[in-house]
PDB file of N, CA and C in Angstrom:
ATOM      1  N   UNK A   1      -8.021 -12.065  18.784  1.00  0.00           N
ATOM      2  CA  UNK A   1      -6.761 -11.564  18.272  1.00  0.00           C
ATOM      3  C   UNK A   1      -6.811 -11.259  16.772  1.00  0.00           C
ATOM      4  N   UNK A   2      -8.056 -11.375  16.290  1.00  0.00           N
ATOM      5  CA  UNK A   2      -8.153 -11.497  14.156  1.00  0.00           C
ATOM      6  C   UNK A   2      -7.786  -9.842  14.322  1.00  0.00           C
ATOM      7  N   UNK A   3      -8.392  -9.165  15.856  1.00  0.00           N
ATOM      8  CA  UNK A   3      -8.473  -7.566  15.257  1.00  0.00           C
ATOM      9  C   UNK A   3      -7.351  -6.840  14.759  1.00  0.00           C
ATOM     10  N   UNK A   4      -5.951  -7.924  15.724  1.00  0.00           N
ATOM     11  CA  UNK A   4      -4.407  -7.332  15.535  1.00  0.00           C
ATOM     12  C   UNK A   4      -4.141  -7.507  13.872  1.00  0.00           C
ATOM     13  N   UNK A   5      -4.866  -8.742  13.263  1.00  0.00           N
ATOM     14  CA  UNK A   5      -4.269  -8.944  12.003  1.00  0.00           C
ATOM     15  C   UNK A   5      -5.093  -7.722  10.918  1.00  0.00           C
ATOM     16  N   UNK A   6      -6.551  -7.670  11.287  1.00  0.00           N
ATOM     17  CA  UNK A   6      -6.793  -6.679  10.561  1.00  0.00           C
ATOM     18  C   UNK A   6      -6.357  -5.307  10.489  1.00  0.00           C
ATOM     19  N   UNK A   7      -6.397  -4.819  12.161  1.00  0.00           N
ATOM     20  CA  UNK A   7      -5.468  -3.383  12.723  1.00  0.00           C
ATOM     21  C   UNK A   7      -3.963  -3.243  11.759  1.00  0.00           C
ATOM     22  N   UNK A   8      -3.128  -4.575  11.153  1.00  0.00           N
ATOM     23  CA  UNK A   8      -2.383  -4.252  10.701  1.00  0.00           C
ATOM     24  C   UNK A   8      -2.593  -3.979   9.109  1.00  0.00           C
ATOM     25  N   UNK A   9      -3.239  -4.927   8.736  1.00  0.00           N
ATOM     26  CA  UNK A   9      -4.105  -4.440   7.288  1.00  0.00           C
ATOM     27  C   UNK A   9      -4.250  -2.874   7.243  1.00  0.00           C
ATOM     28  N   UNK A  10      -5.272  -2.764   7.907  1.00  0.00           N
ATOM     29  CA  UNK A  10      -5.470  -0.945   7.899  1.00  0.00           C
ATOM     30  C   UNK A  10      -3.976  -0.506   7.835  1.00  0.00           C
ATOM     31  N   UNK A  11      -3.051  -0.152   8.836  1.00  0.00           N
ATOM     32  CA  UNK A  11      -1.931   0.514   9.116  1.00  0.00           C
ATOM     33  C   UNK A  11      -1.547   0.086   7.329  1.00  0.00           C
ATOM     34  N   UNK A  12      -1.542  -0.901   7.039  1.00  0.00           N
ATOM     35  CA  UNK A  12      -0.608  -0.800   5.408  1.00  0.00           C
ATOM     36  C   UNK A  12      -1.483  -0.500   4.732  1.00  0.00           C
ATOM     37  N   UNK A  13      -2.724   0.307   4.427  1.00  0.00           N
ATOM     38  CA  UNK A  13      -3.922   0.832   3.778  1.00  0.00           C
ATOM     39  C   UNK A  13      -3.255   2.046   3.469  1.00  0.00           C
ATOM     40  N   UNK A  14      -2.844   2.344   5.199  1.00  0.00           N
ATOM     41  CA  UNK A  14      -2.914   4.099   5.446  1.00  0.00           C
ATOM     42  C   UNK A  14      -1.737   4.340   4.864  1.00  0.00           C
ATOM     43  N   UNK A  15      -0.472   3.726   5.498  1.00  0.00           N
ATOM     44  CA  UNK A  15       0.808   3.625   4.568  1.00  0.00           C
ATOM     45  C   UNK A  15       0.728   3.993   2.800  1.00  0.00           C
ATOM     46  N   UNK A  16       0.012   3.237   2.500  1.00  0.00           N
ATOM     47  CA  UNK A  16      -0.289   3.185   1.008  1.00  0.00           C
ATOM     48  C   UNK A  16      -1.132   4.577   0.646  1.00  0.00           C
ATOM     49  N   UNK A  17      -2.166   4.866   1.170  1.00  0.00           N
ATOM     50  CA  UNK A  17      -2.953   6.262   0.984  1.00  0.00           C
ATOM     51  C   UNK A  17      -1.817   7.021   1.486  1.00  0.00           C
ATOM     52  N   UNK A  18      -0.900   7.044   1.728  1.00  0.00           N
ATOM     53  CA  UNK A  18      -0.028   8.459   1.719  1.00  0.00           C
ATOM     54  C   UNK A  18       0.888   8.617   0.691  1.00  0.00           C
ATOM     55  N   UNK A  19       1.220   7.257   0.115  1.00  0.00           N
ATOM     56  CA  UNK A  19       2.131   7.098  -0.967  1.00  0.00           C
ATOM     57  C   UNK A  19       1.204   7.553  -2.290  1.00  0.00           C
ATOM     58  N   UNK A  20      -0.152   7.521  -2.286  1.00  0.00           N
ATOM     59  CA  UNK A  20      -0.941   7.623  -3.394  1.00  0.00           C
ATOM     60  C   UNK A  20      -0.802   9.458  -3.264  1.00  0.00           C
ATOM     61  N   UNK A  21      -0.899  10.073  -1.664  1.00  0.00           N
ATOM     62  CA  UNK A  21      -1.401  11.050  -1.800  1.00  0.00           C
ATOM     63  C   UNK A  21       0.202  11.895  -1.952  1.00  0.00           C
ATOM     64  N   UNK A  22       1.123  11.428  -1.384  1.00  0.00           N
ATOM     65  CA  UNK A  22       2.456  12.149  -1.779  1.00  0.00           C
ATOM     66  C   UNK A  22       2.820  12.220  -3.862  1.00  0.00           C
ATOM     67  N   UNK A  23       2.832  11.066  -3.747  1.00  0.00           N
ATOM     68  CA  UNK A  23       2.235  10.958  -5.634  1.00  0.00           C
ATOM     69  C   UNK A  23       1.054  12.090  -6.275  1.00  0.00           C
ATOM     70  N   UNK A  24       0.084  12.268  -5.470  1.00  0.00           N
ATOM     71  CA  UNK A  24      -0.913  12.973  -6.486  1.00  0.00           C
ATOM     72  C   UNK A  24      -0.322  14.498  -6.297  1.00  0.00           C
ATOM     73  N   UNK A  25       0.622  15.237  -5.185  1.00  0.00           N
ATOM     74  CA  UNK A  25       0.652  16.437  -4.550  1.00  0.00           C
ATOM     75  C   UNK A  25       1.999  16.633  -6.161  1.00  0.00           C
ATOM     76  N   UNK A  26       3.180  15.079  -6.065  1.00  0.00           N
ATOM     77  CA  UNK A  26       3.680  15.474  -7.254  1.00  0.00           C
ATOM     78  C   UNK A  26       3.102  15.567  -8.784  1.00  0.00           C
ATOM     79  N   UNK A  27       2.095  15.027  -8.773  1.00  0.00           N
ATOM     80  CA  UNK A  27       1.817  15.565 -10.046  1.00  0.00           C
ATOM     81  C   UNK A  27       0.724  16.309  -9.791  1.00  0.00           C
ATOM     82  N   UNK A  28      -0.004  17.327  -8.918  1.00  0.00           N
ATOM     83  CA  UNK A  28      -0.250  18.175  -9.106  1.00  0.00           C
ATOM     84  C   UNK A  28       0.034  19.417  -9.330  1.00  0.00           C
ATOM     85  N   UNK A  29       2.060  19.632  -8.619  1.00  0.00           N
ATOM     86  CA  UNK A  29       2.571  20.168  -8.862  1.00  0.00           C
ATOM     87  C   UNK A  29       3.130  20.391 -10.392  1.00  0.00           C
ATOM     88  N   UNK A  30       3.614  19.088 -10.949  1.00  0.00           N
ATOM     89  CA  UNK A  30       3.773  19.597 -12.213  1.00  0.00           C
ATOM     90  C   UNK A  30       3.169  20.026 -13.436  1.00  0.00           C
ATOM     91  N   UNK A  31       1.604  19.397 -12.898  1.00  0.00           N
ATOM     92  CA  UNK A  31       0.512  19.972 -13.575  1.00  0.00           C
ATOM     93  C   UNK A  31       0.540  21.701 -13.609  1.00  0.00           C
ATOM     94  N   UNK A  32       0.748  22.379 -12.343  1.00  0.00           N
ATOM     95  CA  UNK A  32       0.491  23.695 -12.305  1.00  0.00           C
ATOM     96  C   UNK A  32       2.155  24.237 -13.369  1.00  0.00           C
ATOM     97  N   UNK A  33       3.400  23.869 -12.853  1.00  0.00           N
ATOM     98  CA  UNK A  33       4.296  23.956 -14.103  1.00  0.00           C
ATOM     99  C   UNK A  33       3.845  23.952 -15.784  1.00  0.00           C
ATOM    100  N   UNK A  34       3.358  23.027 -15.938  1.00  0.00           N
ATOM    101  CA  UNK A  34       2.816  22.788 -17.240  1.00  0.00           C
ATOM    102  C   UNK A  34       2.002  23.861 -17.626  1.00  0.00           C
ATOM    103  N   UNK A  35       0.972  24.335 -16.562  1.00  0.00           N
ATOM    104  CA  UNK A  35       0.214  25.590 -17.019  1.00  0.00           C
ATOM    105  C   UNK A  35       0.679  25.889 -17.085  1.00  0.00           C
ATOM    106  N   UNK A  36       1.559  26.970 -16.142  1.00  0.00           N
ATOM    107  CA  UNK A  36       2.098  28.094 -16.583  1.00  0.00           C
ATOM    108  C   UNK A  36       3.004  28.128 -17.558  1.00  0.00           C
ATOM    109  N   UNK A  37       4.061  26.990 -18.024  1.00  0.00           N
ATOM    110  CA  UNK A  37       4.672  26.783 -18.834  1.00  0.00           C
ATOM    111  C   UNK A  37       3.956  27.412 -20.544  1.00  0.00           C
ATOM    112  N   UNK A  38       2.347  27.000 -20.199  1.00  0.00           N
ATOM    113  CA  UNK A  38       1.791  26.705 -21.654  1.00  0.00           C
ATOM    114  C   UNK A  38       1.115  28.528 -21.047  1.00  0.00           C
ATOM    115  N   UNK A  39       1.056  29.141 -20.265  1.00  0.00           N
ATOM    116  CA  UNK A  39       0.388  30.478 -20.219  1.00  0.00           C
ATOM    117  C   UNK A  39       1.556  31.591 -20.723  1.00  0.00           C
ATOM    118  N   UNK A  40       2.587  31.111 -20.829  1.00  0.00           N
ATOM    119  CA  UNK A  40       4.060  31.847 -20.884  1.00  0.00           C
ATOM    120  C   UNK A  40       3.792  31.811 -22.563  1.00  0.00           C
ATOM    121  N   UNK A  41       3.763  30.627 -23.078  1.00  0.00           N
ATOM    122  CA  UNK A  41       3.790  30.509 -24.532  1.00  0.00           C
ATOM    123  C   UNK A  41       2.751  31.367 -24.938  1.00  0.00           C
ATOM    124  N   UNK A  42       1.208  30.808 -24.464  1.00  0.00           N
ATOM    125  CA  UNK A  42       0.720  32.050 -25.376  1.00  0.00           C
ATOM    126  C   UNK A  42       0.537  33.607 -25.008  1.00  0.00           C
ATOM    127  N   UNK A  43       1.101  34.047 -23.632  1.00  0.00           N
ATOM    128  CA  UNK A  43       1.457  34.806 -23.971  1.00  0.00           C
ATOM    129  C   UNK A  43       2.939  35.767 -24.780  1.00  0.00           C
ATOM    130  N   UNK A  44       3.433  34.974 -25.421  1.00  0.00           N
ATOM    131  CA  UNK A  44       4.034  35.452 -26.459  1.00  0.00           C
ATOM    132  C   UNK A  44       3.462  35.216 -27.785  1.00  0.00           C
ATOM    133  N   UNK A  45       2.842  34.798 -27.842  1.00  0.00           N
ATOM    134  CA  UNK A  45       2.021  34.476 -28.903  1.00  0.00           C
ATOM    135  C   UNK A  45       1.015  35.882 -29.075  1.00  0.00           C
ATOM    136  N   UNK A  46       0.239  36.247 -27.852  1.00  0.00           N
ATOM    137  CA  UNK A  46      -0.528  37.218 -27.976  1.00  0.00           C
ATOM    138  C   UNK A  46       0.500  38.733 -28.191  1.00  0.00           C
ATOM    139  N   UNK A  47       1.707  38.651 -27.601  1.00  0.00           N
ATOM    140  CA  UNK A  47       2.182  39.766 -27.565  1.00  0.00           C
ATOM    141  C   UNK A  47       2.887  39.788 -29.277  1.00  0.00           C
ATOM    142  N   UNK A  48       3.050  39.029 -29.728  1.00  0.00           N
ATOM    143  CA  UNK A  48       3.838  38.840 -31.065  1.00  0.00           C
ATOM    144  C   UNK A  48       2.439  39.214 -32.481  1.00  0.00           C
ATOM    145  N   UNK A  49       3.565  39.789 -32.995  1.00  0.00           N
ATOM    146  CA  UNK A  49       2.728  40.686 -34.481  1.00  0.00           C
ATOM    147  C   UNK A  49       2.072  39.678 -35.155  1.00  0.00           C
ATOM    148  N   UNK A  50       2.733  39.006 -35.073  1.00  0.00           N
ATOM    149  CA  UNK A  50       2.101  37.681 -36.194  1.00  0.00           C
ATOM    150  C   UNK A  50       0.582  36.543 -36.222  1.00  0.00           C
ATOM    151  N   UNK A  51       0.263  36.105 -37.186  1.00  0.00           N
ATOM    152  CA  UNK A  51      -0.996  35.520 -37.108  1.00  0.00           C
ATOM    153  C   UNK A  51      -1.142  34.392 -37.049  1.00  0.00           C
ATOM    154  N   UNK A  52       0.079  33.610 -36.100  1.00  0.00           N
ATOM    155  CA  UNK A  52       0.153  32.192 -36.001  1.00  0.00           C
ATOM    156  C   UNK A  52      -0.773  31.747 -34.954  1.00  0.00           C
ATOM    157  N   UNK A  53      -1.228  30.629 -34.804  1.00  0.00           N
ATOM    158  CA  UNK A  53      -1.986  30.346 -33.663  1.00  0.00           C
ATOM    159  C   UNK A  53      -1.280  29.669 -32.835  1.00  0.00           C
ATOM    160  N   UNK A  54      -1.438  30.073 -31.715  1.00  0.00           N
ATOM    161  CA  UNK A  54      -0.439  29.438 -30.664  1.00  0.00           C
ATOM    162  C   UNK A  54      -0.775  27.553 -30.392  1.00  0.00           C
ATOM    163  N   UNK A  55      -2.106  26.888 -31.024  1.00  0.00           N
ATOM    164  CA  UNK A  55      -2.224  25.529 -31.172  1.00  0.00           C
ATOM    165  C   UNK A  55      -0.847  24.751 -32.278  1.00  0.00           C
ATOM    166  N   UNK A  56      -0.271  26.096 -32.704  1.00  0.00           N
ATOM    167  CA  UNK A  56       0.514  25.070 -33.697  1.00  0.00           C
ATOM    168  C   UNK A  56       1.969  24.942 -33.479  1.00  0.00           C
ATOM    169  N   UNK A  57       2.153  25.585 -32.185  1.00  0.00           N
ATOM    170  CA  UNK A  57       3.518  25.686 -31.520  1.00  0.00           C
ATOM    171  C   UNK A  57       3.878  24.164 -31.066  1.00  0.00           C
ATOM    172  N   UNK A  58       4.885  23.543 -31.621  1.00  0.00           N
ATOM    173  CA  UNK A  58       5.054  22.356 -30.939  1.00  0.00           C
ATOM    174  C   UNK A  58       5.371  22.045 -29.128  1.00  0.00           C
ATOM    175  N   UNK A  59       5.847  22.690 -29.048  1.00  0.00           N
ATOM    176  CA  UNK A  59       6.163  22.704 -27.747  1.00  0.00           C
ATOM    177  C   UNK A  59       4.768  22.883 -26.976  1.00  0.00           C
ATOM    178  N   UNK A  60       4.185  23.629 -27.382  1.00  0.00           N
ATOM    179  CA  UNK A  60       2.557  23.850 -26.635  1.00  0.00           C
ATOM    180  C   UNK A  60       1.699  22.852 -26.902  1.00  0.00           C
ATOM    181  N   UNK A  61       1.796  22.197 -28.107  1.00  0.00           N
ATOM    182  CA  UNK A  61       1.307  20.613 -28.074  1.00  0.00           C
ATOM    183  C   UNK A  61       1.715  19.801 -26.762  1.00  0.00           C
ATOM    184  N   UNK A  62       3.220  19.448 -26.947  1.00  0.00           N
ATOM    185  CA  UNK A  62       3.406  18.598 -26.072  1.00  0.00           C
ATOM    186  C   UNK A  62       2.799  18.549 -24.871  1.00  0.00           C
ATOM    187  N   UNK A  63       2.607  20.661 -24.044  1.00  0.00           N
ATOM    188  CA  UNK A  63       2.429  20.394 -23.417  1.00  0.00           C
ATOM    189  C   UNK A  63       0.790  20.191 -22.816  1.00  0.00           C
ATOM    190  N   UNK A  64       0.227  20.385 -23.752  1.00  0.00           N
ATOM    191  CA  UNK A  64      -1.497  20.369 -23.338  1.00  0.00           C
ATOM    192  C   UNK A  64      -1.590  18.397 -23.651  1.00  0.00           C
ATOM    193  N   UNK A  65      -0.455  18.056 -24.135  1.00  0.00           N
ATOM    194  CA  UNK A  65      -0.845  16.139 -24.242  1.00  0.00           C
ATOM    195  C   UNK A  65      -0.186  15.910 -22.866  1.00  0.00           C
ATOM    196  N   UNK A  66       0.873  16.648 -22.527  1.00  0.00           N
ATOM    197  CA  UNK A  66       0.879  16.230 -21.068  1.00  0.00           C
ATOM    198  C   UNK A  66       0.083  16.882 -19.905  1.00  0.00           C
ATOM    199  N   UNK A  67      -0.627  17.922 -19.803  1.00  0.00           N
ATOM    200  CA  UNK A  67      -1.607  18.041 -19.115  1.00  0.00           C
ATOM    201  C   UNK A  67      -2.689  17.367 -18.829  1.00  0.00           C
ATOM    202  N   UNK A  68      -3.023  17.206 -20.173  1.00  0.00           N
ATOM    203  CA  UNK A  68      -4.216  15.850 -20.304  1.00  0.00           C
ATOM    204  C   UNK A  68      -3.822  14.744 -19.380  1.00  0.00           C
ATOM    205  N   UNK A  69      -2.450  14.227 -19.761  1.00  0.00           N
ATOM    206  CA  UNK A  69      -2.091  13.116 -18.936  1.00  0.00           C
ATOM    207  C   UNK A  69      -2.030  13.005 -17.266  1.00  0.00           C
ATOM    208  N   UNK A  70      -1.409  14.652 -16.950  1.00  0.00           N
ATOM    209  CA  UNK A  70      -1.724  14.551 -15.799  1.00  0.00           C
ATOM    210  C   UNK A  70      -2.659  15.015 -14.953  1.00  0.00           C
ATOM    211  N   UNK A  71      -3.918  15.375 -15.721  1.00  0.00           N
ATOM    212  CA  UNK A  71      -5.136  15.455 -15.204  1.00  0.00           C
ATOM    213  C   UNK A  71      -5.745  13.940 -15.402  1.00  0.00           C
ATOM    214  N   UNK A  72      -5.677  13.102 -16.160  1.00  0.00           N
ATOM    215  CA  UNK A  72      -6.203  11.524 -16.463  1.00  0.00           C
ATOM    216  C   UNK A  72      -5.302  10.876 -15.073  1.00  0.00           C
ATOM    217  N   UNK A  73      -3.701  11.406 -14.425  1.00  0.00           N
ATOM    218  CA  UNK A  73      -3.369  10.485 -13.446  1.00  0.00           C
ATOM    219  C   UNK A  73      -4.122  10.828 -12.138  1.00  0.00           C
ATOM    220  N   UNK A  74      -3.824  12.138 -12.308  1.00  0.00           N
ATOM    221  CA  UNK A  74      -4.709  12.885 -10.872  1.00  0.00           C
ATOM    222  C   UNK A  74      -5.933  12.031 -10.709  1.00  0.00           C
ATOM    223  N   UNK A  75      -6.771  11.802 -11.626  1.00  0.00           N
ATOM    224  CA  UNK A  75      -8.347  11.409 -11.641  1.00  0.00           C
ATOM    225  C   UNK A  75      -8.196  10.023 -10.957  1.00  0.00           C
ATOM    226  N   UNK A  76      -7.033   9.472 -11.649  1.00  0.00           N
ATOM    227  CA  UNK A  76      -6.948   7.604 -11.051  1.00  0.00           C
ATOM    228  C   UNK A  76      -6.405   7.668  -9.892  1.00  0.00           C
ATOM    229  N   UNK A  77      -5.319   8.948  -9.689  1.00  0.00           N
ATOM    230  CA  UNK A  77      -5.138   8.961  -8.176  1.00  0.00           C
ATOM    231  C   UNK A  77      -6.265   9.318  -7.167  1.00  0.00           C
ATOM    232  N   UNK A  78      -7.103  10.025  -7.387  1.00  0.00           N
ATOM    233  CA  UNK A  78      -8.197  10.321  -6.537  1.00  0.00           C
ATOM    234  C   UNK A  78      -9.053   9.246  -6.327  1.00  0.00           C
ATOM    235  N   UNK A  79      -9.404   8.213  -7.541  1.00  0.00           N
ATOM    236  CA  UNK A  79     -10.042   7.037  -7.482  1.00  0.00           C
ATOM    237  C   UNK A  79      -9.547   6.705  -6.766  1.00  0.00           C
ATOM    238  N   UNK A  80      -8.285   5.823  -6.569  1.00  0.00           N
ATOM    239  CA  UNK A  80      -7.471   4.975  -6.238  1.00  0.00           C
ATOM    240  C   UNK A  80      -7.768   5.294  -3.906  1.00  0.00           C
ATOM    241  N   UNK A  81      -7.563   6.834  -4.052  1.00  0.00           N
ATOM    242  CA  UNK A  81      -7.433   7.281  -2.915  1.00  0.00           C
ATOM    243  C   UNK A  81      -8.673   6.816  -2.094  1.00  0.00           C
ATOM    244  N   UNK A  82      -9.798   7.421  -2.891  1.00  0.00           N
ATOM    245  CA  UNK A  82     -11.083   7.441  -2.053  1.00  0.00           C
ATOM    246  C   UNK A  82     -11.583   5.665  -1.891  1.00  0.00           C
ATOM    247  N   UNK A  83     -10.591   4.476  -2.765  1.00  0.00           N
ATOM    248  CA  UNK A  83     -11.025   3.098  -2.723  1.00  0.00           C
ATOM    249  C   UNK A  83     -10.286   2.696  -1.575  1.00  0.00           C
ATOM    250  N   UNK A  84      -9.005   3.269  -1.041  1.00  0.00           N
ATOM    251  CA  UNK A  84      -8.393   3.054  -0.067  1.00  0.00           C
ATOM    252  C   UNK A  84      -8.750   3.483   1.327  1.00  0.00           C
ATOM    253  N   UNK A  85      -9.678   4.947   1.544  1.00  0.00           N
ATOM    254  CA  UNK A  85      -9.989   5.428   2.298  1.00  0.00           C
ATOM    255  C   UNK A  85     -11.396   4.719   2.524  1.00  0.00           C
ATOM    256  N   UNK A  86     -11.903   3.965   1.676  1.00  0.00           N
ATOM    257  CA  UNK A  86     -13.188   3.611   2.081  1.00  0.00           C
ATOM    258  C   UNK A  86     -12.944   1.838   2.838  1.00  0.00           C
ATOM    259  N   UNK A  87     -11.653   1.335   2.270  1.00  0.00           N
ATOM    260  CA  UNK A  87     -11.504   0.184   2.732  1.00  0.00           C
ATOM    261  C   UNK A  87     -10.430   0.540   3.898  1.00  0.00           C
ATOM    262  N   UNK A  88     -10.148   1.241   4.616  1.00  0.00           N
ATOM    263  CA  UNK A  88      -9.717   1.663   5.871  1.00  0.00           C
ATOM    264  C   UNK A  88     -10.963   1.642   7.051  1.00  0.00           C
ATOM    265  N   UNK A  89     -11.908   2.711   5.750  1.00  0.00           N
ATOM    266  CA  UNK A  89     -12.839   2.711   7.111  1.00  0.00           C
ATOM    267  C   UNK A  89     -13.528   1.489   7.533  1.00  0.00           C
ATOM    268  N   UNK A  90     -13.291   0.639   6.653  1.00  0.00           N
ATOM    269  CA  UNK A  90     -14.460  -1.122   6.468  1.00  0.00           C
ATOM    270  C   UNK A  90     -13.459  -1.523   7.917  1.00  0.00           C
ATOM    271  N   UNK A  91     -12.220  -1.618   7.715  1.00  0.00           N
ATOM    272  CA  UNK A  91     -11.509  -1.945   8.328  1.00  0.00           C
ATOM    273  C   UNK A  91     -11.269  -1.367   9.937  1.00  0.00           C
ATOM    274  N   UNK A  92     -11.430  -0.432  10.003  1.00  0.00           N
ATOM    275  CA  UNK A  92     -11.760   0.239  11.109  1.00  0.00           C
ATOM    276  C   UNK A  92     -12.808   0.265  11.901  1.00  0.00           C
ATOM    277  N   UNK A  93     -14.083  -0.316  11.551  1.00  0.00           N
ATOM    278  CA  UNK A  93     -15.344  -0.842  11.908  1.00  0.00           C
ATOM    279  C   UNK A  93     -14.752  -2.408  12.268  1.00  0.00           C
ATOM    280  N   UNK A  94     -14.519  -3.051  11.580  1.00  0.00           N
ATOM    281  CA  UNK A  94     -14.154  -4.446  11.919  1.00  0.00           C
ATOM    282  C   UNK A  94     -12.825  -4.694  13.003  1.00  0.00           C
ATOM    283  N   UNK A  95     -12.163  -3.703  13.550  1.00  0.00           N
ATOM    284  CA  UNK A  95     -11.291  -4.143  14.071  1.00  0.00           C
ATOM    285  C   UNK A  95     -11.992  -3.449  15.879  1.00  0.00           C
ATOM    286  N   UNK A  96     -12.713  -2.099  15.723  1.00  0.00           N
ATOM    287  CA  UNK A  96     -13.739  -2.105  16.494  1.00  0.00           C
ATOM    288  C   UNK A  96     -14.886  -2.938  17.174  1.00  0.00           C
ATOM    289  N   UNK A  97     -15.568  -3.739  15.950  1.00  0.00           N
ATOM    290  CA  UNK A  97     -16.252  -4.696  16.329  1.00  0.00           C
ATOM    291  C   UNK A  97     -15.835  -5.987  16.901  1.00  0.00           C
ATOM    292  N   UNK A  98     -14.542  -6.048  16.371  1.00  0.00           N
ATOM    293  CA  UNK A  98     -14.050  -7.095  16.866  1.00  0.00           C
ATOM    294  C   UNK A  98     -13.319  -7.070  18.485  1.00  0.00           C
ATOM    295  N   UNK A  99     -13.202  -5.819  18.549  1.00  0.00           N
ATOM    296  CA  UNK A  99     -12.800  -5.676  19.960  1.00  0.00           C
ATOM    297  C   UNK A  99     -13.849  -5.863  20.919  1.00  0.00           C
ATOM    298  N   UNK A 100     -14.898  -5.034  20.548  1.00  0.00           N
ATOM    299  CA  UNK A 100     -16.416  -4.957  21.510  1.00  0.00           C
ATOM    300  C   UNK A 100     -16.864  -6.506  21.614  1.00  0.00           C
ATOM    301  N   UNK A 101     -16.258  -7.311  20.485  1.00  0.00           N
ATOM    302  CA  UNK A 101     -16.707  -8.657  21.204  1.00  0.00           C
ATOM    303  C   UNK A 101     -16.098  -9.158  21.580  1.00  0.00           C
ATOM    304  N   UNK A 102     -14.631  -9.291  21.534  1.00  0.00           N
ATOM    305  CA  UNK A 102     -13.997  -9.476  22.497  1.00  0.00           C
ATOM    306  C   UNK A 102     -14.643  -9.343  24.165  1.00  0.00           C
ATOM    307  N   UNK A 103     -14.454  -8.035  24.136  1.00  0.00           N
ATOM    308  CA  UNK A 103     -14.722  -7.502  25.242  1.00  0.00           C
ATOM    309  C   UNK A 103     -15.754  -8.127  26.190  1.00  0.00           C
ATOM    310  N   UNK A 104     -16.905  -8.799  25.086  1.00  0.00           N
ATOM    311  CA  UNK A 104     -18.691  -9.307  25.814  1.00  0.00           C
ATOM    312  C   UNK A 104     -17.985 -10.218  26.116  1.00  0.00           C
ATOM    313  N   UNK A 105     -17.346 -11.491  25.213  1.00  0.00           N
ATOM    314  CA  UNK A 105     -17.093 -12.421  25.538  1.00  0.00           C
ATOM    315  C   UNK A 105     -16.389 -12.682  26.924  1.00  0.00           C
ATOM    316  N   UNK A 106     -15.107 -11.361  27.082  1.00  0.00           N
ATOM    317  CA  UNK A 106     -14.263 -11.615  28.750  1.00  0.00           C
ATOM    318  C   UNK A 106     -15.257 -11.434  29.440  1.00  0.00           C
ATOM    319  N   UNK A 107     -16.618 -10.524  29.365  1.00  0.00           N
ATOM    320  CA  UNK A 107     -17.093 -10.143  30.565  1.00  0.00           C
ATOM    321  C   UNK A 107     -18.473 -11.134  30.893  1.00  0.00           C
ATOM    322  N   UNK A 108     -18.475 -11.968  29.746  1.00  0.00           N
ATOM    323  CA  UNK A 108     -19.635 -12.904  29.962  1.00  0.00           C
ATOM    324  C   UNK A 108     -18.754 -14.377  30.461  1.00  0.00           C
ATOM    325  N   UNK A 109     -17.718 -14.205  30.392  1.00  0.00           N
ATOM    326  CA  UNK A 109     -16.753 -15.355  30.753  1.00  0.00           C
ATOM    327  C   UNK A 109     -16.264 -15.284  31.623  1.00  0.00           C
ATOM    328  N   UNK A 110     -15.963 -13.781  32.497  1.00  0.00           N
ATOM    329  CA  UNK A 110     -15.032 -13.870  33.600  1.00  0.00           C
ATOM    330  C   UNK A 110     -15.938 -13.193  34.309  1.00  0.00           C
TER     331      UNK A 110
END
């Protein structure tokens, strides 16, 4: 019966890898906002007479420090993902194995 307790382990693994992966889809989305947000700026920058550089726009700061950021979460979300997906599969072997012996044991017993 350990396999039911592990079988449920996994199930709150997988639970959790969807919450990581519904999380990474939102900030991948606002990552792509942020681009374009910051592709909008310089292109006014390129279309404008002047010889400012579009690095010194504050607003275009902010947003390449938050890009950064959400390329640094994405990265820990992907970590995070592939540590969960690998301890599913541990778990999924062990709740297998644990059945197959089960199984020897009824048939060497009954």
């Amino acid at each position: 019966m350990t396999f039911l307790a592990i079988d449920a382990q996994k199930n709150l693994f997988t639970l959790q890898k969807s919450q990581l992966q519904y999380e990474q889809t939102l900030v991948m989305s606002r990552a792509q906002y942020v681009t374009k947000q910051m592709g909008l700026i310089e292109e006014m920058y390129d279309d404008s007479d002047t010889d400012e550089d579009v690095e010194d726009n504050p607003e275009y700061k902010v947003l390449q420090r938050e890009e950064a950021y959400l390329e640094t979460r994405k990265d820990n979300l992907d970590s995070q993902i592939t540590l969960i997906e690998n301890s599913i599969s541990g778990l999924k072997n062990l709740v297998n194995n644990n059945i197959k012996s089960s199984c020897q044991l009824n048939l060497l017993g009954g």
